[in-house]
N, C-alpha and C. Protein backbone atom coordinates (compact mmCIF):
# COMPACT_ATOMS: atom_id res chain seq x y z
N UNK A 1 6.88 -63.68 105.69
CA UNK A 1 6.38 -63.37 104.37
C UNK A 1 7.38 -62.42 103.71
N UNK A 2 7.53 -62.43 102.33
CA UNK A 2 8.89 -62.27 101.88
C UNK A 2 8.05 -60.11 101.38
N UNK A 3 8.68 -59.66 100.67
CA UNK A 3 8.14 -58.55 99.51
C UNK A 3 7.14 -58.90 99.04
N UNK A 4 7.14 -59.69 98.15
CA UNK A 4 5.98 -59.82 97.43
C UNK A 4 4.36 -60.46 97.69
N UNK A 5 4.72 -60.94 98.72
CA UNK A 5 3.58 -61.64 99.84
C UNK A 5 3.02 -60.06 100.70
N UNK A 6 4.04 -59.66 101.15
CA UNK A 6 3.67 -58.46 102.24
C UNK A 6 2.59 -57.02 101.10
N UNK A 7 3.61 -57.08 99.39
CA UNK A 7 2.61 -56.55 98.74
C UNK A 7 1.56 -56.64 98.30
N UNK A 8 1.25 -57.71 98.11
CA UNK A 8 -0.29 -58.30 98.10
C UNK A 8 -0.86 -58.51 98.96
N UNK A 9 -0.51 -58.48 100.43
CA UNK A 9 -1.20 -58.30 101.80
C UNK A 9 -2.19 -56.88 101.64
N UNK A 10 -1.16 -55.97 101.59
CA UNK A 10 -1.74 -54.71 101.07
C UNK A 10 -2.08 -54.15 100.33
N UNK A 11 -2.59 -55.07 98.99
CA UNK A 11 -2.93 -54.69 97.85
C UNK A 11 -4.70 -55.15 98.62
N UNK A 12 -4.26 -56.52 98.89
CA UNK A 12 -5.83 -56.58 99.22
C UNK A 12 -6.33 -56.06 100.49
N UNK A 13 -5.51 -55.64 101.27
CA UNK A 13 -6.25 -55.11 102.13
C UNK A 13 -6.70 -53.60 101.74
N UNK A 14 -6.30 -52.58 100.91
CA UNK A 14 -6.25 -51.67 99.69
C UNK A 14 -8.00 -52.03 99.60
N UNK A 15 -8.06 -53.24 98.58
CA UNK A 15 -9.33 -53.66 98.21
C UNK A 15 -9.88 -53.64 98.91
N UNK A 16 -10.10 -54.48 99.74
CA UNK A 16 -11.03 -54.24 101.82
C UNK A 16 -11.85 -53.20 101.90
N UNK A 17 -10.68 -52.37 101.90
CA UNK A 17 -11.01 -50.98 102.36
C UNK A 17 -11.81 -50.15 101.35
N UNK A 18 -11.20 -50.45 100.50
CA UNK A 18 -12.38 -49.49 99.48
C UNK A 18 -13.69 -49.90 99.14
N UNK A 19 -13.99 -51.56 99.28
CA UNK A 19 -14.92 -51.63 99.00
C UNK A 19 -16.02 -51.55 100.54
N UNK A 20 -15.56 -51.71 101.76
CA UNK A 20 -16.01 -50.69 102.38
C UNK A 20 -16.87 -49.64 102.91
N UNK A 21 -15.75 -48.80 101.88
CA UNK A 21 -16.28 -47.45 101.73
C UNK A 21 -17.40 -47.21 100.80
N UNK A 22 -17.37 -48.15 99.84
CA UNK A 22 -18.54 -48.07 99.14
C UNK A 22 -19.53 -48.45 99.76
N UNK A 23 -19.05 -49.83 100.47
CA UNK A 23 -20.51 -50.20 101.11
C UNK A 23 -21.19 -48.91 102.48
N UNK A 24 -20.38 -48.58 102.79
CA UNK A 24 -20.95 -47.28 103.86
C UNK A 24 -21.97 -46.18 102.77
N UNK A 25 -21.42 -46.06 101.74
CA UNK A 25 -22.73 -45.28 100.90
C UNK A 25 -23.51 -45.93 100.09
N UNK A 26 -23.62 -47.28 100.24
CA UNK A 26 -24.79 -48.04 99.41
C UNK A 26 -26.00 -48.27 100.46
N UNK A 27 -27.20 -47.93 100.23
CA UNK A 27 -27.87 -48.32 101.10
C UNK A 27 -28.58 -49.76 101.56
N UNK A 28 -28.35 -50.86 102.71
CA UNK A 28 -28.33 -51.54 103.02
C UNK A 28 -27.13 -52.42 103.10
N UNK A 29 -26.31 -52.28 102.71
CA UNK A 29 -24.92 -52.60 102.75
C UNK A 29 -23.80 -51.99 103.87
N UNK A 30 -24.58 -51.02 104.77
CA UNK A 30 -23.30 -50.62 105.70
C UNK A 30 -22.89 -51.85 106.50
N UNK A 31 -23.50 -52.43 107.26
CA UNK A 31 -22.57 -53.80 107.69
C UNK A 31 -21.60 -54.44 107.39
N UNK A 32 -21.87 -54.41 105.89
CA UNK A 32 -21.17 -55.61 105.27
C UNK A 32 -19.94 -54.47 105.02
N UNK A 33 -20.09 -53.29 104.48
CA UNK A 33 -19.02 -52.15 104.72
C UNK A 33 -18.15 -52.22 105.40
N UNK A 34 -18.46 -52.31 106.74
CA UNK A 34 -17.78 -51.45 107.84
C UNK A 34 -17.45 -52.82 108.57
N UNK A 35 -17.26 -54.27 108.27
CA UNK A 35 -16.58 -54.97 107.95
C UNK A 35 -15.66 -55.90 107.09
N UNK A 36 -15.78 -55.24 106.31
CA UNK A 36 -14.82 -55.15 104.86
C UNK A 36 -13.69 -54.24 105.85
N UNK A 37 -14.24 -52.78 105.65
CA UNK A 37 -13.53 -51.58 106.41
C UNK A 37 -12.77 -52.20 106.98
N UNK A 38 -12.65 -52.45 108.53
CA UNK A 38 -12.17 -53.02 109.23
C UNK A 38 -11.51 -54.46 109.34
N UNK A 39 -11.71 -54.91 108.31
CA UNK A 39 -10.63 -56.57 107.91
C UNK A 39 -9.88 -55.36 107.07
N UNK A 40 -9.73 -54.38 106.17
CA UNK A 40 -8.90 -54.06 105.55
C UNK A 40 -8.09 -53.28 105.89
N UNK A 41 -8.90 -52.54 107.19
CA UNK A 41 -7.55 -51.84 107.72
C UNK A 41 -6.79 -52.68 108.91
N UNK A 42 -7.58 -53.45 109.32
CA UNK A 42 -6.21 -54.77 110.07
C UNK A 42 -5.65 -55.70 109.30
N UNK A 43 -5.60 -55.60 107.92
CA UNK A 43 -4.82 -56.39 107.44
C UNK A 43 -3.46 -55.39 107.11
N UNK A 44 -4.01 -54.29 106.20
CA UNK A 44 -2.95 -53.20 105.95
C UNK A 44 -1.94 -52.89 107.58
N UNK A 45 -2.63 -52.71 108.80
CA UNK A 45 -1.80 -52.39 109.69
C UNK A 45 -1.09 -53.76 110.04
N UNK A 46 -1.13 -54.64 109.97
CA UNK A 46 -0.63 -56.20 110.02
C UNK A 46 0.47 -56.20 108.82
N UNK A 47 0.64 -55.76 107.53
CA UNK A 47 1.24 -55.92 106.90
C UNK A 47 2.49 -54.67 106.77
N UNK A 48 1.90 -53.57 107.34
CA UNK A 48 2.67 -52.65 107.51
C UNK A 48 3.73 -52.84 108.92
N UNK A 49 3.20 -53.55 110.18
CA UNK A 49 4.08 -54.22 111.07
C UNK A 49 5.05 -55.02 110.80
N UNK A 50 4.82 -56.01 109.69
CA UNK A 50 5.66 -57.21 109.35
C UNK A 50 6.50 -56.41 108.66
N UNK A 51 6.27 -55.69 107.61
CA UNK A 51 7.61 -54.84 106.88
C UNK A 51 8.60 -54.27 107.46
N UNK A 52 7.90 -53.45 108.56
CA UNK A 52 8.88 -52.65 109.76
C UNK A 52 9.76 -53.53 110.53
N UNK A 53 8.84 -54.98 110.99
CA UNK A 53 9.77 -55.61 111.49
C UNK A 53 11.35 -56.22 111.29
N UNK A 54 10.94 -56.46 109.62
CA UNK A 54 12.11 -56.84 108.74
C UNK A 54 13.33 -55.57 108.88
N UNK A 55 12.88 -54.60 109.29
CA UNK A 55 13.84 -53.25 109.29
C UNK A 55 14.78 -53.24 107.82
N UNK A 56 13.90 -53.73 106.54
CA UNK A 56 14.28 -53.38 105.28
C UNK A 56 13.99 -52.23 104.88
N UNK A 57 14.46 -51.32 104.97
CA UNK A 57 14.17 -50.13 103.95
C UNK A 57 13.38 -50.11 102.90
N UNK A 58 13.53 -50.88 101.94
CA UNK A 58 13.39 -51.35 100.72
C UNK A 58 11.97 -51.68 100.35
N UNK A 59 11.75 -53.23 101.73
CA UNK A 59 10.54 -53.25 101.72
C UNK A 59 9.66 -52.78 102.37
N UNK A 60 10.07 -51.71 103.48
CA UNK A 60 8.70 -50.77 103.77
C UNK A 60 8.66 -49.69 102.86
N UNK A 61 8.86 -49.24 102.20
CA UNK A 61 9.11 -48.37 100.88
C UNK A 61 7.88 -49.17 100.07
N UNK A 62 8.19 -50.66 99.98
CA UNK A 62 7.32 -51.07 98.57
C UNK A 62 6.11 -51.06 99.07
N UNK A 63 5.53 -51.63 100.69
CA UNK A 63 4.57 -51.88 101.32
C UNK A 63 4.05 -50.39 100.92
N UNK A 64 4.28 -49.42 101.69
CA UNK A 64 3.97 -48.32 101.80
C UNK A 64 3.70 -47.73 100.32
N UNK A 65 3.96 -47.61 99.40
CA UNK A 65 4.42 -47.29 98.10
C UNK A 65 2.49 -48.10 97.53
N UNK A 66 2.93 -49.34 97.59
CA UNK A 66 1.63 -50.16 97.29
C UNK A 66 0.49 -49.32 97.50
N UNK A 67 0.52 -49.33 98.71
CA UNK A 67 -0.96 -48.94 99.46
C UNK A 67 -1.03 -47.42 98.75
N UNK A 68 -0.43 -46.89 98.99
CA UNK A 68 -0.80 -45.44 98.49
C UNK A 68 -1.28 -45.43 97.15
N UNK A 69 -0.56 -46.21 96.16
CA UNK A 69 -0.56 -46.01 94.61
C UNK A 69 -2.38 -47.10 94.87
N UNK A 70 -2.35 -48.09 95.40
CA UNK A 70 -4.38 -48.48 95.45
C UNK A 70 -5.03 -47.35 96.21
N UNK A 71 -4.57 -46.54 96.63
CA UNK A 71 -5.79 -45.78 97.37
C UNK A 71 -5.92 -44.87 96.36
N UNK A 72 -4.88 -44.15 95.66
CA UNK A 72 -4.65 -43.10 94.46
C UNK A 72 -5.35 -43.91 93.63
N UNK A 73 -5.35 -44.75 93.28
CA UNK A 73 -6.46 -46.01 91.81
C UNK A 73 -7.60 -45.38 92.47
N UNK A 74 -7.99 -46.03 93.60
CA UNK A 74 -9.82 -46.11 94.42
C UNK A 74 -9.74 -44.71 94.61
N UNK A 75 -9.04 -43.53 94.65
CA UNK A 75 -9.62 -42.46 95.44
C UNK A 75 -10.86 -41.65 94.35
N UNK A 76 -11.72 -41.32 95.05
CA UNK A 76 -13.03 -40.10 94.38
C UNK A 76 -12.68 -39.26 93.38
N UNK A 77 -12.30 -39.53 91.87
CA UNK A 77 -11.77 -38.52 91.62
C UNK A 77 -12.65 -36.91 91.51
N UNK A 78 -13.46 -36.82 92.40
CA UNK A 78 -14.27 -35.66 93.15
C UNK A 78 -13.41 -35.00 94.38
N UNK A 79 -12.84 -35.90 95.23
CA UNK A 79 -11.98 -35.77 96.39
C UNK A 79 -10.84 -34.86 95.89
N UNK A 80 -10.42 -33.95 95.58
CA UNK A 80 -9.04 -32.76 95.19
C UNK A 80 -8.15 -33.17 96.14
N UNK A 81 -8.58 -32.77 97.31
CA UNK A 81 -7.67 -32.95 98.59
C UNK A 81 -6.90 -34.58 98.88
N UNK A 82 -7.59 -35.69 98.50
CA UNK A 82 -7.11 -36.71 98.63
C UNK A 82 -5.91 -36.88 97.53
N UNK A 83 -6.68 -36.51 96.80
CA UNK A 83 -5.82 -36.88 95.01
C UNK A 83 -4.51 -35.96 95.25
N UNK A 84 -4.47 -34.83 95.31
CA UNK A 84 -3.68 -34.00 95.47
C UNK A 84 -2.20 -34.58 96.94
N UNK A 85 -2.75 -34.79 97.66
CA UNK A 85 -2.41 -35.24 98.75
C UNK A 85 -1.52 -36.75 98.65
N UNK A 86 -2.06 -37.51 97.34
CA UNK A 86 -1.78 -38.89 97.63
C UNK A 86 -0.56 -39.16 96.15
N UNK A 87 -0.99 -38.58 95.72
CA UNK A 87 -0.02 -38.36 94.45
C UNK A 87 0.88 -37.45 94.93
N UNK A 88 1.11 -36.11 95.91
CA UNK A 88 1.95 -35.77 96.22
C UNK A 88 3.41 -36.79 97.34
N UNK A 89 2.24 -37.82 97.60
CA UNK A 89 3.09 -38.76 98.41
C UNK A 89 4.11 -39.70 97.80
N UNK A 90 3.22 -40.04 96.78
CA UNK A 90 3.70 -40.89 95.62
C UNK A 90 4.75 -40.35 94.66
N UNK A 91 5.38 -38.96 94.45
CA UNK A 91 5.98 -38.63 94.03
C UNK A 91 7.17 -38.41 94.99
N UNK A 92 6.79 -38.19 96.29
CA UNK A 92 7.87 -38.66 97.36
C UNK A 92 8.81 -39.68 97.35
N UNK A 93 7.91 -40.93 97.19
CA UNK A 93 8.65 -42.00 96.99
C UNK A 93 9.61 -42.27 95.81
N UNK A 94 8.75 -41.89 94.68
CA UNK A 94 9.68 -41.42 93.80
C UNK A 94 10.93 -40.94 92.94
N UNK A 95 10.90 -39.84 94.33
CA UNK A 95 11.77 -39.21 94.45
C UNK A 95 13.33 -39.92 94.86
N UNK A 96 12.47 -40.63 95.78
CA UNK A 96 13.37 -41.42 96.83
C UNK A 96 14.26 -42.47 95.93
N UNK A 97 13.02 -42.94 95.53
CA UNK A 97 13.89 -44.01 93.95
C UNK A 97 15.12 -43.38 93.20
N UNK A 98 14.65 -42.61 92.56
CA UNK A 98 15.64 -41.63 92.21
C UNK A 98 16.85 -41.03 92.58
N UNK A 99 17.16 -41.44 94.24
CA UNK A 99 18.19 -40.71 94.76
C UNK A 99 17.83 -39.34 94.93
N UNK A 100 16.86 -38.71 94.54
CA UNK A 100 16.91 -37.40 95.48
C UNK A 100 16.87 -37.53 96.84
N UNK A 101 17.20 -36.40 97.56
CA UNK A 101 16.85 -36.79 99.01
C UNK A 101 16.50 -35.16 99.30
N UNK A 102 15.82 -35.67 100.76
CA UNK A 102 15.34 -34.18 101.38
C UNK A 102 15.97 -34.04 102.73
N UNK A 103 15.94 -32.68 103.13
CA UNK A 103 16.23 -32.77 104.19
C UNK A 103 14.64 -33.06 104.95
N UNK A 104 15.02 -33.49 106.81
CA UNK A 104 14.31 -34.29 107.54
C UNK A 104 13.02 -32.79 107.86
N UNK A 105 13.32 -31.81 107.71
CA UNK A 105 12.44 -30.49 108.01
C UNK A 105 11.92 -30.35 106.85
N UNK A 106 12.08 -31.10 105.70
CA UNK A 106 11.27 -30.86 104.42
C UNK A 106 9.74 -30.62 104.40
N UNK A 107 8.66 -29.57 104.45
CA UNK A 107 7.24 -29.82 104.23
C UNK A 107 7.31 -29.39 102.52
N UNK A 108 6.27 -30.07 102.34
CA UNK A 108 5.71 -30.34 100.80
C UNK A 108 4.88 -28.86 100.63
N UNK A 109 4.87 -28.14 99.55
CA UNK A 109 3.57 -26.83 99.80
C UNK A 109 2.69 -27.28 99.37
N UNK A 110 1.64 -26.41 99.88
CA UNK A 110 0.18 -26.79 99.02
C UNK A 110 -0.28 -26.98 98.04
N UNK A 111 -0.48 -27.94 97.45
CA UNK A 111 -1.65 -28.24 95.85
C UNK A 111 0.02 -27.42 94.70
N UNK A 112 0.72 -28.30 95.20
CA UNK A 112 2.05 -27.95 93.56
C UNK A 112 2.69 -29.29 93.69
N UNK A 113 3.02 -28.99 92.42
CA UNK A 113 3.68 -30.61 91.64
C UNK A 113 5.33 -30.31 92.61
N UNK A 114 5.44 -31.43 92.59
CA UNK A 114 6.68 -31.46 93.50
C UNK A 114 7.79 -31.91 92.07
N UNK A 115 9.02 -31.36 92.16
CA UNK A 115 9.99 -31.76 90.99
C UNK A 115 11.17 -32.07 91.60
N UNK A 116 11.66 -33.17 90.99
CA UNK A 116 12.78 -33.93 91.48
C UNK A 116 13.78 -33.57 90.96
């Protein structure tokens, strides 16, 4: 499966998963949840294998990149810690686009906008 196959692997497995999670807080729907859940996170880890395998840079960047920017769409915007957390990731990548680079001991600080 080429880029753009592997990104829509994980776009919908993205979807999977979130809907899910909804179903875990709807009442009578956890079943159907927590197999959603679980087709979506073996599809995402299935699609995140095949990228690695390719040993493209490029396209585990986009795989990875994907998934984060659908979980940042679906995340709670109640959740601080996620949001904060997932957009700080996403500006990582970003970054990366950009040609910045970090060194490999780089940690991110707490709850601040990261600038490239």
């Amino acid at each position: 499966m080429g880029a753009t196959g592997l990104a829509n692997s994980v776009y919908n497995a993205a979807l999977l998963i979130d809907f899910g999670r909804k179903g875990f807080a709807t009442r009578g729907k956890a079943e159907e949840g927590r197999i959603s859940y679980e087709k979506g996170i073996a599809e995402a880890l299935s699609a995140f294998k095949e990228a690695q395998a390719t040993a493209d840079p490029q396209i585990i960047i986009l795989v990875e990149y994907t998934f984060l920017s659908q979980e940042l769409q679906f995340c709670d915007k109640s959740d601080k810690d996620s949001l904060t957390s997932l957009t700080q990731a996403i500006q990582m990548f970003d970054c990366y686009a950009k040609g910045t680079k970090y060194p490999e001991t780089y940690t991110l600080p707490k709850q601040q906008p990261l600038g490239c």
